[in-house]
PDB file of N, CA and C in Angstrom:
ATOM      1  N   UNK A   1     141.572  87.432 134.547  1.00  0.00           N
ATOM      2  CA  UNK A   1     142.766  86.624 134.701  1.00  0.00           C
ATOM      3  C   UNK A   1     142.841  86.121 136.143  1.00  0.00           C
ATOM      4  N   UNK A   2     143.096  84.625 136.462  1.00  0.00           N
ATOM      5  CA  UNK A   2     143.144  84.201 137.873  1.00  0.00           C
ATOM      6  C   UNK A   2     144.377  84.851 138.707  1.00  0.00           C
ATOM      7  N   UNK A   3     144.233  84.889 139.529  1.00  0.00           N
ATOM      8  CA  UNK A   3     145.272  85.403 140.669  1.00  0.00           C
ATOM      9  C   UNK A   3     146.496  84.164 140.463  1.00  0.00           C
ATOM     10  N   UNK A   4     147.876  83.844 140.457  1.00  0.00           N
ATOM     11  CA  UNK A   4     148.926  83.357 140.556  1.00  0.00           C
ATOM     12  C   UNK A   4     148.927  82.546 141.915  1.00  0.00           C
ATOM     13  N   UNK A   5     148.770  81.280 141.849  1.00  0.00           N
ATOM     14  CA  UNK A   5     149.029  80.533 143.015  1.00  0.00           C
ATOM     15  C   UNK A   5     150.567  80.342 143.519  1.00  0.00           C
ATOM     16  N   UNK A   6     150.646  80.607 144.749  1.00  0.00           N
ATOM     17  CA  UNK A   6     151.682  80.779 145.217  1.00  0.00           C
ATOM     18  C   UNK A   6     151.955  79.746 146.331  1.00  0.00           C
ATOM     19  N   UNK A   7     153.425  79.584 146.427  1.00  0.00           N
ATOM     20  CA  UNK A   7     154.298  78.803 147.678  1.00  0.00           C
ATOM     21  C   UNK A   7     155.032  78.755 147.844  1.00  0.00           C
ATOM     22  N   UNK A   8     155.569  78.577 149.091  1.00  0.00           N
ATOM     23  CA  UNK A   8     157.105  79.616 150.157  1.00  0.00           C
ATOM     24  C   UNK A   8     158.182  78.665 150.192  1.00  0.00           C
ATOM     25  N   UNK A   9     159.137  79.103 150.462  1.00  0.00           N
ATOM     26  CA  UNK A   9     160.233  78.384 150.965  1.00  0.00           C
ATOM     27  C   UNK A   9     160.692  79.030 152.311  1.00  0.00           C
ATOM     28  N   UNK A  10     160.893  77.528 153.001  1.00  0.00           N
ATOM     29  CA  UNK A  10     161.140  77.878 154.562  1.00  0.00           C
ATOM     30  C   UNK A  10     162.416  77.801 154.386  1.00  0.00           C
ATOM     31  N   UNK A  11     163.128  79.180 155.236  1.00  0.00           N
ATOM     32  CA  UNK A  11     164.984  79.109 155.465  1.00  0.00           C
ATOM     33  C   UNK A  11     165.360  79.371 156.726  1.00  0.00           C
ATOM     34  N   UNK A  12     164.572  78.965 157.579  1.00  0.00           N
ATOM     35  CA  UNK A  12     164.560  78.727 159.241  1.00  0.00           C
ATOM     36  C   UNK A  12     166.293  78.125 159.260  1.00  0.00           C
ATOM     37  N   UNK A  13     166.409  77.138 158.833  1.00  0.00           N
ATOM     38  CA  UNK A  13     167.857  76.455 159.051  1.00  0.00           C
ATOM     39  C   UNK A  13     168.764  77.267 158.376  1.00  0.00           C
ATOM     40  N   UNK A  14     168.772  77.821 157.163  1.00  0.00           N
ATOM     41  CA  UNK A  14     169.377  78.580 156.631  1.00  0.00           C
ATOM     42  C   UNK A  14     169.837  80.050 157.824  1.00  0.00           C
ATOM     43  N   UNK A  15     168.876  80.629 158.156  1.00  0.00           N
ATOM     44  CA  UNK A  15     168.927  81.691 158.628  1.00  0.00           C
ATOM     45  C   UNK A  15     169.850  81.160 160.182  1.00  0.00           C
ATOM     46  N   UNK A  16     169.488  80.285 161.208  1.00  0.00           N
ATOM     47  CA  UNK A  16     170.119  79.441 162.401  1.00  0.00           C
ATOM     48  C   UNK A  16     171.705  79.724 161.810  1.00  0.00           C
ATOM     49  N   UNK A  17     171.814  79.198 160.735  1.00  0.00           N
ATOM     50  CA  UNK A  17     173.735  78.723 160.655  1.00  0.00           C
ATOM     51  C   UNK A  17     174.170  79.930 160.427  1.00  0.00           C
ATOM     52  N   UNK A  18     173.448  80.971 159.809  1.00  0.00           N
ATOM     53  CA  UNK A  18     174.177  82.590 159.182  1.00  0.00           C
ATOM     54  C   UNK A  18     173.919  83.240 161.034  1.00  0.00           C
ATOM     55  N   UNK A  19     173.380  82.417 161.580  1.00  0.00           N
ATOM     56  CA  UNK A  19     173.676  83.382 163.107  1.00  0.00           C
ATOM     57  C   UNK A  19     174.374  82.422 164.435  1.00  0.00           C
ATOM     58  N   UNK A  20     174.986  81.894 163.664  1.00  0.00           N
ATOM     59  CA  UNK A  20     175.644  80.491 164.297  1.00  0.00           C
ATOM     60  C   UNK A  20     175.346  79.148 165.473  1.00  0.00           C
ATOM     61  N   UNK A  21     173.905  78.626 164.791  1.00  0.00           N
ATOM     62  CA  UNK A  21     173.077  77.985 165.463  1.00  0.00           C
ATOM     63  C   UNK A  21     172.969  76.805 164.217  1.00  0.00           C
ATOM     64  N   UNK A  22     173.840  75.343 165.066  1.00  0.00           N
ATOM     65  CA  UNK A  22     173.738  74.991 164.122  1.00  0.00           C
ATOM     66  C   UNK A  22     173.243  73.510 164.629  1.00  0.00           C
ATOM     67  N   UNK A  23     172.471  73.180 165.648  1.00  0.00           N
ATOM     68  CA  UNK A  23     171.821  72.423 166.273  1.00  0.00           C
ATOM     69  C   UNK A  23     170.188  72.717 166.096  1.00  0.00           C
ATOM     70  N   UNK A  24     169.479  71.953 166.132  1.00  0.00           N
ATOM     71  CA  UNK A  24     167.915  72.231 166.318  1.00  0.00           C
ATOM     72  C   UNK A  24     168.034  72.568 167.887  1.00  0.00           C
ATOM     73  N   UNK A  25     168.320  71.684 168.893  1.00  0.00           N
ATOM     74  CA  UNK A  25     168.417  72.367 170.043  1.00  0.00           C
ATOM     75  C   UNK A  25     168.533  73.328 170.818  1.00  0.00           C
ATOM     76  N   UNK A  26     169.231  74.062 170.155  1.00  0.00           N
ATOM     77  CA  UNK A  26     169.902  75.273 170.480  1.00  0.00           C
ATOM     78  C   UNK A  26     168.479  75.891 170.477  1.00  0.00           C
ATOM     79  N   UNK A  27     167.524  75.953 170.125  1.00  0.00           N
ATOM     80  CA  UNK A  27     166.120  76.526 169.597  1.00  0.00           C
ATOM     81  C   UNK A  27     165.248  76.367 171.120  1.00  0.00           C
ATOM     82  N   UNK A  28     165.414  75.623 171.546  1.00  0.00           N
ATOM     83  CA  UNK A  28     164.184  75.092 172.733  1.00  0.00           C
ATOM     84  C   UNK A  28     164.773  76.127 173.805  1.00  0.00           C
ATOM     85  N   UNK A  29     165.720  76.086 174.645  1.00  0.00           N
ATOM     86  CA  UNK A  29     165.614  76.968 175.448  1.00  0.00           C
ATOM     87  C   UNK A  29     165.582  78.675 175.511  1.00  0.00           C
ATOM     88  N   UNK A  30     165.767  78.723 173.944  1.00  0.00           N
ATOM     89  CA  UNK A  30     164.918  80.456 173.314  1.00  0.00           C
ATOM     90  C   UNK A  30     164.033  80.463 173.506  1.00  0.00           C
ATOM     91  N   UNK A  31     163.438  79.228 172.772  1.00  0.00           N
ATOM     92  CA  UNK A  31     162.065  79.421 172.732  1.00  0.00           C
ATOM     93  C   UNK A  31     161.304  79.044 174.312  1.00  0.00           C
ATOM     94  N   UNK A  32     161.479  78.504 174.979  1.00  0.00           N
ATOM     95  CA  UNK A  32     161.030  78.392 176.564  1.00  0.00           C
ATOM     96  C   UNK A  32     161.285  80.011 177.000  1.00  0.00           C
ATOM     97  N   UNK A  33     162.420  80.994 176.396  1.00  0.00           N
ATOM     98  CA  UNK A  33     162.558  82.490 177.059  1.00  0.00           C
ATOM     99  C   UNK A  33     161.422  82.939 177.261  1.00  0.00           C
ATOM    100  N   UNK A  34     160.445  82.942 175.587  1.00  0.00           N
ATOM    101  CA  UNK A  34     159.779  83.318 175.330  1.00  0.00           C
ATOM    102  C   UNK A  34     158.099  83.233 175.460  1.00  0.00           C
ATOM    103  N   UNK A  35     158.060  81.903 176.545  1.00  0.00           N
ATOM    104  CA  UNK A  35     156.599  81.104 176.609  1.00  0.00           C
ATOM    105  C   UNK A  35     156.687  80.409 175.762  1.00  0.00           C
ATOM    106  N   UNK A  36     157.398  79.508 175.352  1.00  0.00           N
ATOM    107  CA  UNK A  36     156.873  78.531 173.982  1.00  0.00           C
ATOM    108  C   UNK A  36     157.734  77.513 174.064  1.00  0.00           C
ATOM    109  N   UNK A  37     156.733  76.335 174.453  1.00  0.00           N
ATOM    110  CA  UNK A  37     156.946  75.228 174.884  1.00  0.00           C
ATOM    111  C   UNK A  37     157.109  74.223 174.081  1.00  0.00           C
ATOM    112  N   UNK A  38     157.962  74.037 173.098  1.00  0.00           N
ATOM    113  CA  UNK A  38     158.224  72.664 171.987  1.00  0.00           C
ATOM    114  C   UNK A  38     159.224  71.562 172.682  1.00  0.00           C
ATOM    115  N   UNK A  39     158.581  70.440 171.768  1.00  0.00           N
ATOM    116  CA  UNK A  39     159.771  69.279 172.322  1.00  0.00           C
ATOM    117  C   UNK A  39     160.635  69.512 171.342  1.00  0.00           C
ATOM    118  N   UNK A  40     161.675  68.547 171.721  1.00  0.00           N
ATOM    119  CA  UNK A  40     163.242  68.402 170.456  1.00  0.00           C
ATOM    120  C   UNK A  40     162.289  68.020 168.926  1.00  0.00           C
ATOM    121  N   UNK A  41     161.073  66.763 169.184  1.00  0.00           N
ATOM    122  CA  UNK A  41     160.959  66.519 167.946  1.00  0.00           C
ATOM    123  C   UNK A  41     160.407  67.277 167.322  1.00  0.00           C
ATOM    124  N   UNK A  42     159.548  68.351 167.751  1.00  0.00           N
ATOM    125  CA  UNK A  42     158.965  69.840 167.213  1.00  0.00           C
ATOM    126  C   UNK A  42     159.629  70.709 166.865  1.00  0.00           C
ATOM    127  N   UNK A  43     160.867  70.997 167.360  1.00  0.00           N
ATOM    128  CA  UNK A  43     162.033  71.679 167.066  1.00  0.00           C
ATOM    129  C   UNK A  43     162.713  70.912 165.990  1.00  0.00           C
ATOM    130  N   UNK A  44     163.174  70.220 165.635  1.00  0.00           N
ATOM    131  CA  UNK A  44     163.798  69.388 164.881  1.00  0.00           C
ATOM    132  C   UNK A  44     162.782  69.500 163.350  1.00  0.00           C
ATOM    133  N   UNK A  45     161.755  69.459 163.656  1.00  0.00           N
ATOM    134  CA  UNK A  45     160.885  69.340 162.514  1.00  0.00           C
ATOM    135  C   UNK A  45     160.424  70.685 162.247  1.00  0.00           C
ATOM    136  N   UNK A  46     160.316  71.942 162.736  1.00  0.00           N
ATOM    137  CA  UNK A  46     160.217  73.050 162.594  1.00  0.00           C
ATOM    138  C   UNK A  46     161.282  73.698 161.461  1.00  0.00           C
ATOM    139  N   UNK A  47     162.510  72.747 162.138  1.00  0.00           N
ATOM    140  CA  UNK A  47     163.851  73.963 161.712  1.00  0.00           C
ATOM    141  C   UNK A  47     163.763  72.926 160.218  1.00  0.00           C
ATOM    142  N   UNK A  48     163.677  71.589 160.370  1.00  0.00           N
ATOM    143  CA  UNK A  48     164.220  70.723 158.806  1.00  0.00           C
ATOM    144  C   UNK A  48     163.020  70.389 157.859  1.00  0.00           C
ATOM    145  N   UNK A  49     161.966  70.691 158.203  1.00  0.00           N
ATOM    146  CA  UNK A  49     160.480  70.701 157.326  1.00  0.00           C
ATOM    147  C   UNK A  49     159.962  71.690 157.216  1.00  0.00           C
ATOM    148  N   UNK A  50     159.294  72.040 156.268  1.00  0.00           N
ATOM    149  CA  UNK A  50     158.835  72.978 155.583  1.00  0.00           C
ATOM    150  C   UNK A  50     157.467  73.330 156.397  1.00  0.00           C
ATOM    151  N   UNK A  51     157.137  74.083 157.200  1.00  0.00           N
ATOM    152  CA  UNK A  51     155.383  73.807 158.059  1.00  0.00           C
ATOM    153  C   UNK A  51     154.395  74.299 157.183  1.00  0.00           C
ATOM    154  N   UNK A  52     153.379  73.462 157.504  1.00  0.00           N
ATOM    155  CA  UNK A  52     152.188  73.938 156.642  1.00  0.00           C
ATOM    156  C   UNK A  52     151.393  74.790 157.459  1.00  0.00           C
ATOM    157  N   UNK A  53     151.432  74.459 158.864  1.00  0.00           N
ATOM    158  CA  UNK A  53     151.181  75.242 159.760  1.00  0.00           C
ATOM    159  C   UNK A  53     151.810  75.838 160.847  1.00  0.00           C
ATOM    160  N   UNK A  54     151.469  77.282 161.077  1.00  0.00           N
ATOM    161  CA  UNK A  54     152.758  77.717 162.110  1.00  0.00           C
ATOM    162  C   UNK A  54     152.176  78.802 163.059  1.00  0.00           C
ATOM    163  N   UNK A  55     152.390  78.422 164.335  1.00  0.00           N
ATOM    164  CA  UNK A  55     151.515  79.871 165.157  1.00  0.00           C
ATOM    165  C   UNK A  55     152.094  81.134 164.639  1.00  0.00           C
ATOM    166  N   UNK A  56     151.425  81.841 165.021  1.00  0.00           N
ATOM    167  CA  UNK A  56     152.148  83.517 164.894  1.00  0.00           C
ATOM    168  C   UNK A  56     153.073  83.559 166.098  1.00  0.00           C
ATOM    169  N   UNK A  57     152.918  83.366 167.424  1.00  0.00           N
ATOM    170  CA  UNK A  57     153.277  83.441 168.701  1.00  0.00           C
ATOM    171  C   UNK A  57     154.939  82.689 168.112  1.00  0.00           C
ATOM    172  N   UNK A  58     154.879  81.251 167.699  1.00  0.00           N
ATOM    173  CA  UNK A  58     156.051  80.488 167.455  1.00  0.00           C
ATOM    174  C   UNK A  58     156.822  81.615 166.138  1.00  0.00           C
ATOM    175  N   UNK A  59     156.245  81.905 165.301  1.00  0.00           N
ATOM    176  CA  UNK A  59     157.272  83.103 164.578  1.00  0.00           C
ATOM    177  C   UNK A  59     157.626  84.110 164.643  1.00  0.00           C
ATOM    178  N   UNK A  60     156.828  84.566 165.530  1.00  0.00           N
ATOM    179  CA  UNK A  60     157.464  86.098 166.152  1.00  0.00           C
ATOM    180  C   UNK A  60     158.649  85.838 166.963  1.00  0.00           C
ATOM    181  N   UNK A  61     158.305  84.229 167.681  1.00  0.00           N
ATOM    182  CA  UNK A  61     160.104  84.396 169.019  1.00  0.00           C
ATOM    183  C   UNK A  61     160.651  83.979 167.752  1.00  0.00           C
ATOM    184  N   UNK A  62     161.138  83.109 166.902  1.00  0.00           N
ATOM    185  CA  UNK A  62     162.015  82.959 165.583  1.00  0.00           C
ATOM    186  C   UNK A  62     162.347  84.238 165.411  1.00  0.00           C
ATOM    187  N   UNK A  63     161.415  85.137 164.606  1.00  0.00           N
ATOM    188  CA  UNK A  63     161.877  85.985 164.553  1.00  0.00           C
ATOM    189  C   UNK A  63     162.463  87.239 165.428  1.00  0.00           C
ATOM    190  N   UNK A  64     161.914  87.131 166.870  1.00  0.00           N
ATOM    191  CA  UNK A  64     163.090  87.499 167.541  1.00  0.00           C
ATOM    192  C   UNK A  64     164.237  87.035 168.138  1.00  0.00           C
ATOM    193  N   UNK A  65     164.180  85.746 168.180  1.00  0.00           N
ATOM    194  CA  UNK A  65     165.568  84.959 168.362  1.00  0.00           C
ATOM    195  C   UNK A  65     166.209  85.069 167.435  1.00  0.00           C
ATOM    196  N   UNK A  66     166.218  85.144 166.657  1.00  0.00           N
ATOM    197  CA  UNK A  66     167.087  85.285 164.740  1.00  0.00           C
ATOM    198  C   UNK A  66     167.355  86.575 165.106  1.00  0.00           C
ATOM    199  N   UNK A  67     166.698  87.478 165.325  1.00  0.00           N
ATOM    200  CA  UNK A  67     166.792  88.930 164.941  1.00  0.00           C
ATOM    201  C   UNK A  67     166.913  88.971 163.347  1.00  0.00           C
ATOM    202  N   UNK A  68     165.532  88.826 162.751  1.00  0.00           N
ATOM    203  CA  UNK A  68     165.416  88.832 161.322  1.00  0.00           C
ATOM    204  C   UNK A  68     164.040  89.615 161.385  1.00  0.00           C
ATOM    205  N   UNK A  69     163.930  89.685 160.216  1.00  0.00           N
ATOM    206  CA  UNK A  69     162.794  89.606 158.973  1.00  0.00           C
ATOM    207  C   UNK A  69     162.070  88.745 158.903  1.00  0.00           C
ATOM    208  N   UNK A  70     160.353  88.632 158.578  1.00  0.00           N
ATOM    209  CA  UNK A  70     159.973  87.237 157.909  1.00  0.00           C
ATOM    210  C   UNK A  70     160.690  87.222 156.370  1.00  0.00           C
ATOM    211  N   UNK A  71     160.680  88.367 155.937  1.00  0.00           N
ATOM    212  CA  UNK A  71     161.173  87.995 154.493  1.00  0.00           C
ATOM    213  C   UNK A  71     162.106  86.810 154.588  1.00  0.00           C
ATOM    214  N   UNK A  72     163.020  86.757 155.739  1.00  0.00           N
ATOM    215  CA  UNK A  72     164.128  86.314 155.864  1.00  0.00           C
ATOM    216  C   UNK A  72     163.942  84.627 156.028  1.00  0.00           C
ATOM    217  N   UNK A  73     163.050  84.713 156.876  1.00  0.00           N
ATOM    218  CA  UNK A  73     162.500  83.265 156.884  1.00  0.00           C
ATOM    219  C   UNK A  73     161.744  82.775 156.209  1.00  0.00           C
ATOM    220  N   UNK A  74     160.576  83.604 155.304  1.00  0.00           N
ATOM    221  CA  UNK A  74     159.506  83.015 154.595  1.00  0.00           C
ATOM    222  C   UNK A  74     159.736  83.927 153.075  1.00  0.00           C
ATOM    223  N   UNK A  75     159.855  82.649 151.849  1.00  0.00           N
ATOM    224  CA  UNK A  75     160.153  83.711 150.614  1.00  0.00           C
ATOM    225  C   UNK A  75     159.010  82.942 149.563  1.00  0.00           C
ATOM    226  N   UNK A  76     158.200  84.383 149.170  1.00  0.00           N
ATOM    227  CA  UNK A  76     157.075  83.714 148.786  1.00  0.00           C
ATOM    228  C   UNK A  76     157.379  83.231 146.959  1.00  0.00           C
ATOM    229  N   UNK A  77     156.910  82.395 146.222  1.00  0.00           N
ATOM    230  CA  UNK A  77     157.248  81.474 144.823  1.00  0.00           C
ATOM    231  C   UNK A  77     156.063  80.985 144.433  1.00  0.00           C
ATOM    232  N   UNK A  78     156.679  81.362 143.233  1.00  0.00           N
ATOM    233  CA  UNK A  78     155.069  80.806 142.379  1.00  0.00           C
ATOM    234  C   UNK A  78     154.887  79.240 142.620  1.00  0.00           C
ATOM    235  N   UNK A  79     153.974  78.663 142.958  1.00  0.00           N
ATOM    236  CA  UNK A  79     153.560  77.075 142.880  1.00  0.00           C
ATOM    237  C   UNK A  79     154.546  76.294 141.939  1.00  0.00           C
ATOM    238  N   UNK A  80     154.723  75.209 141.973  1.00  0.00           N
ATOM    239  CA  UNK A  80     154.909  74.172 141.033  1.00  0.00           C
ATOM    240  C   UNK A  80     153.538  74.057 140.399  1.00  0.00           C
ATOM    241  N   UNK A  81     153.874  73.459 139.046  1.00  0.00           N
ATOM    242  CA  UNK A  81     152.706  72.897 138.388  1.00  0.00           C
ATOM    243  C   UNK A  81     151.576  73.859 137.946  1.00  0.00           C
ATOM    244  N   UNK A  82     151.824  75.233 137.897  1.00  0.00           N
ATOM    245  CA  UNK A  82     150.719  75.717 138.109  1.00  0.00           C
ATOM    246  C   UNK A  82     151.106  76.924 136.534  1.00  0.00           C
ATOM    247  N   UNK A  83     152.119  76.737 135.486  1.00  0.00           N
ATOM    248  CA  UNK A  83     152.334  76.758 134.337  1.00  0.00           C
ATOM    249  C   UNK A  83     150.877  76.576 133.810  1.00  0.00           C
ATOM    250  N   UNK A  84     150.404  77.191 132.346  1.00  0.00           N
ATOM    251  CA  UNK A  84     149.361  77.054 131.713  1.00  0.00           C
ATOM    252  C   UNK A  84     149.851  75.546 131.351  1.00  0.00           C
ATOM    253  N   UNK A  85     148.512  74.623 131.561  1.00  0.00           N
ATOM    254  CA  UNK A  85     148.853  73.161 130.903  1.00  0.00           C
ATOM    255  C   UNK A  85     147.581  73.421 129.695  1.00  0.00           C
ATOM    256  N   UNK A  86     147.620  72.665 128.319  1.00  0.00           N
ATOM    257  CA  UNK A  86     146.384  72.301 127.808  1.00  0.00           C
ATOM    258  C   UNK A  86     145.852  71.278 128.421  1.00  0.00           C
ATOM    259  N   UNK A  87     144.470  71.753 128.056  1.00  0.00           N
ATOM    260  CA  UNK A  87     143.303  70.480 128.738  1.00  0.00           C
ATOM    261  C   UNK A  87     142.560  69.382 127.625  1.00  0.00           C
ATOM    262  N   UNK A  88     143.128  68.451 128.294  1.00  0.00           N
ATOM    263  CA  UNK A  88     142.948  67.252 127.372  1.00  0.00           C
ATOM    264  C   UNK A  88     141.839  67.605 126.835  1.00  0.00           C
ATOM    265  N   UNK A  89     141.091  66.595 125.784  1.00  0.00           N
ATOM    266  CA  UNK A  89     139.896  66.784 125.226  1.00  0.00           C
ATOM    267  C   UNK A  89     138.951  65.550 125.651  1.00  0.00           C
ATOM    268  N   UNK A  90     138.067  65.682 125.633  1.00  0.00           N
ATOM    269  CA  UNK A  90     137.039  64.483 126.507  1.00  0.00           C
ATOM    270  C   UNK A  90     136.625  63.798 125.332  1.00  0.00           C
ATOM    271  N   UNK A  91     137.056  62.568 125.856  1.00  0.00           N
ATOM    272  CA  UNK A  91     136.520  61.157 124.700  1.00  0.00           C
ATOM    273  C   UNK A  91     135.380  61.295 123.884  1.00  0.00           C
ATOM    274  N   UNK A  92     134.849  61.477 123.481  1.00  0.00           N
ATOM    275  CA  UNK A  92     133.265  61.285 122.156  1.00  0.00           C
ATOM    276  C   UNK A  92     132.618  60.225 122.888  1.00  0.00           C
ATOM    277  N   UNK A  93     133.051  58.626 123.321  1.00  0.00           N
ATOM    278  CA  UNK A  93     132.034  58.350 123.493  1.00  0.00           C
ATOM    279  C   UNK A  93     131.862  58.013 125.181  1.00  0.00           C
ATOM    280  N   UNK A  94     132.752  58.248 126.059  1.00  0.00           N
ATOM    281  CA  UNK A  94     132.741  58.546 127.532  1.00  0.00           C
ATOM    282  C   UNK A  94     132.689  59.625 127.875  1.00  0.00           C
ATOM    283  N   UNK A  95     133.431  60.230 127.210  1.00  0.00           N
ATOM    284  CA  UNK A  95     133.084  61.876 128.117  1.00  0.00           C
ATOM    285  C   UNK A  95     134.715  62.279 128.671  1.00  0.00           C
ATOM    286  N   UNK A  96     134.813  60.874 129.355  1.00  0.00           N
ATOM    287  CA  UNK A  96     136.504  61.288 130.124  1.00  0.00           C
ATOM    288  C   UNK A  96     137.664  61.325 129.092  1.00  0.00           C
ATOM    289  N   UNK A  97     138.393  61.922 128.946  1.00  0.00           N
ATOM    290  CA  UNK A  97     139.609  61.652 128.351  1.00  0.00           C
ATOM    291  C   UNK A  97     140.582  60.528 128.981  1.00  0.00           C
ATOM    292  N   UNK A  98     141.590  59.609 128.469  1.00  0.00           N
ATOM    293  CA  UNK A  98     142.079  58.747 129.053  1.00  0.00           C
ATOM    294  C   UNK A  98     143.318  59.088 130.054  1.00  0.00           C
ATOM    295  N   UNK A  99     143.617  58.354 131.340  1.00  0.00           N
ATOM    296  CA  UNK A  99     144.429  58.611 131.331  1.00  0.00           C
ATOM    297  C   UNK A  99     145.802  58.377 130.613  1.00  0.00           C
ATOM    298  N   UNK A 100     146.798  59.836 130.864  1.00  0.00           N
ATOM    299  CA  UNK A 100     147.968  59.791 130.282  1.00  0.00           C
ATOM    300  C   UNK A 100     148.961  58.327 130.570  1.00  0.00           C
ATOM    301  N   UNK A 101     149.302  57.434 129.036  1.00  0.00           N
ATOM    302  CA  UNK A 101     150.021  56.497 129.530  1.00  0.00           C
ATOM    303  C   UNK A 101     149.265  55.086 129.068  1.00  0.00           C
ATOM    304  N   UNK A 102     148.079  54.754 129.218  1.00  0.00           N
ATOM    305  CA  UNK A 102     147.168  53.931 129.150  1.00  0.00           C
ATOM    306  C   UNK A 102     147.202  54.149 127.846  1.00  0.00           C
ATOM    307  N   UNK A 103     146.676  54.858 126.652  1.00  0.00           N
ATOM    308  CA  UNK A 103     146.420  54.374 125.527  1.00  0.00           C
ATOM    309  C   UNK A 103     144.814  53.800 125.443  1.00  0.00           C
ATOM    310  N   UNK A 104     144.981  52.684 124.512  1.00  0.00           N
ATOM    311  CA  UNK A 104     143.689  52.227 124.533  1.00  0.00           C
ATOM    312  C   UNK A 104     143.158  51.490 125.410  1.00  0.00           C
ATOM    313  N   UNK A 105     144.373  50.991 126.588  1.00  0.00           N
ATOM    314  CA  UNK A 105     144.105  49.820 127.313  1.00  0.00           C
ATOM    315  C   UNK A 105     142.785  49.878 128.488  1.00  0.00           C
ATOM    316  N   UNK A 106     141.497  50.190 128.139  1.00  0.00           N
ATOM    317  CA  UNK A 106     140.497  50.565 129.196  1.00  0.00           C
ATOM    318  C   UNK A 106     140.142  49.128 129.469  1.00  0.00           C
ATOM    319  N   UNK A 107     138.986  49.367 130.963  1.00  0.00           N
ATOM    320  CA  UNK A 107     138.508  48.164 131.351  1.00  0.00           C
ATOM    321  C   UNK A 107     137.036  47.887 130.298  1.00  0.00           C
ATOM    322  N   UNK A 108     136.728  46.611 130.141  1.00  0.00           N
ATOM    323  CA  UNK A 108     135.869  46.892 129.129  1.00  0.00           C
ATOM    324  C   UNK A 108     134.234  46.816 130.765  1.00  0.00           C
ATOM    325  N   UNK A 109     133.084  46.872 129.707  1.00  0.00           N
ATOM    326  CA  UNK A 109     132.038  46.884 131.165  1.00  0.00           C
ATOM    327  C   UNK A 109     131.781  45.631 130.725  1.00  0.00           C
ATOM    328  N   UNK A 110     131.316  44.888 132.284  1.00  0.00           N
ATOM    329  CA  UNK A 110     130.546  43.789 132.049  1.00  0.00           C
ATOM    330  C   UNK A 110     129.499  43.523 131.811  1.00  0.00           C
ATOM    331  N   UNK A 111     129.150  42.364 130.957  1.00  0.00           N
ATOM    332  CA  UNK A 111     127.686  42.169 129.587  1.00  0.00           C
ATOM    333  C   UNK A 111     127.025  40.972 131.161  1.00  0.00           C
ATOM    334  N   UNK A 112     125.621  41.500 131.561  1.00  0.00           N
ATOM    335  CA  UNK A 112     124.841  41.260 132.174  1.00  0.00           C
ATOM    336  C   UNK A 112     123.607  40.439 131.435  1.00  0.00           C
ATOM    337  N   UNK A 113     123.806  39.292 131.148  1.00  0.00           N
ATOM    338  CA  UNK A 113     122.973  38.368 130.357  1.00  0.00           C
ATOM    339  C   UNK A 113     121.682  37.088 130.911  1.00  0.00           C
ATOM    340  N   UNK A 114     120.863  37.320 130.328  1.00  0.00           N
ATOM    341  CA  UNK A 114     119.480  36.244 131.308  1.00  0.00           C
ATOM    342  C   UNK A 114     120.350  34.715 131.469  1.00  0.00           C
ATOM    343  N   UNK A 115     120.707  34.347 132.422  1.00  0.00           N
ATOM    344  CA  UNK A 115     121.121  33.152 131.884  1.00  0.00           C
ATOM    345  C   UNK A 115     119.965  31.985 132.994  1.00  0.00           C
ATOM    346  N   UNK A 116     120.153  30.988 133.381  1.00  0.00           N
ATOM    347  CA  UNK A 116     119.192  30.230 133.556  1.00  0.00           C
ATOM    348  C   UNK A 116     118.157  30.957 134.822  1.00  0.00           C
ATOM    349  N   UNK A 117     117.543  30.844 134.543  1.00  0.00           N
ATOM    350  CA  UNK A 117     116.741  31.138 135.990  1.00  0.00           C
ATOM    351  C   UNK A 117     115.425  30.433 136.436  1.00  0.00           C
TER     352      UNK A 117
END
């Protein structure tokens, strides 16, 4: 059986307002306490986007500026999309199955014929 693909939800902003921080700003001169040098628009996009990438160094001061948990900030969820789907069946005489939506409407191939030469 495959392992369950998984993905998080960030509550960085969530967690800021339950400790009454309710500016992205408020974030930069913590984080300067700590060695960690972000601009506003890094801060801003830290606290309101979800990161795909994140130092350890930048979540440890979070998490000691919060005085939290990662649980608290990072909550791990099964994927979207990742439900058993059936798998189409492959055409008989292409191989591909069509895409969903299209129907019969394929491109036909073009007929390559001797013509004068």
């Amino acid at each position: 059986m495959p392992a369950a693909k998984l993905d998080y939800r960030w509550h960085l902003r969530k967690v800021m307002a339950e400790r009454g921080m309710f500016n992205t700003s408020d974030l930069i001169p913590l984080l300067a306490e700590r060695g960690i040098t972000l601009s506003s628009s890094q801060v801003y996009r830290l606290v309101t986007e979800r990161p795909e990438r994140l130092s350890m160094k930048v979540f440890m001061a979070l998490l000691d500026i919060l005085d939290c948990r990662m649980e608290e900030l990072i909550e791990p969820v099964a994927a979207a999309g990742t439900a058993s789907r059936p798998k189409r069946k492959a055409a008989a005489a292409g191989g591909e199955a069509p895409e969903p939506g299209l129907g019969g409407l394929r491109p036909k191939r073009a007929r390559v014929t001797g013509g004068d030469q």
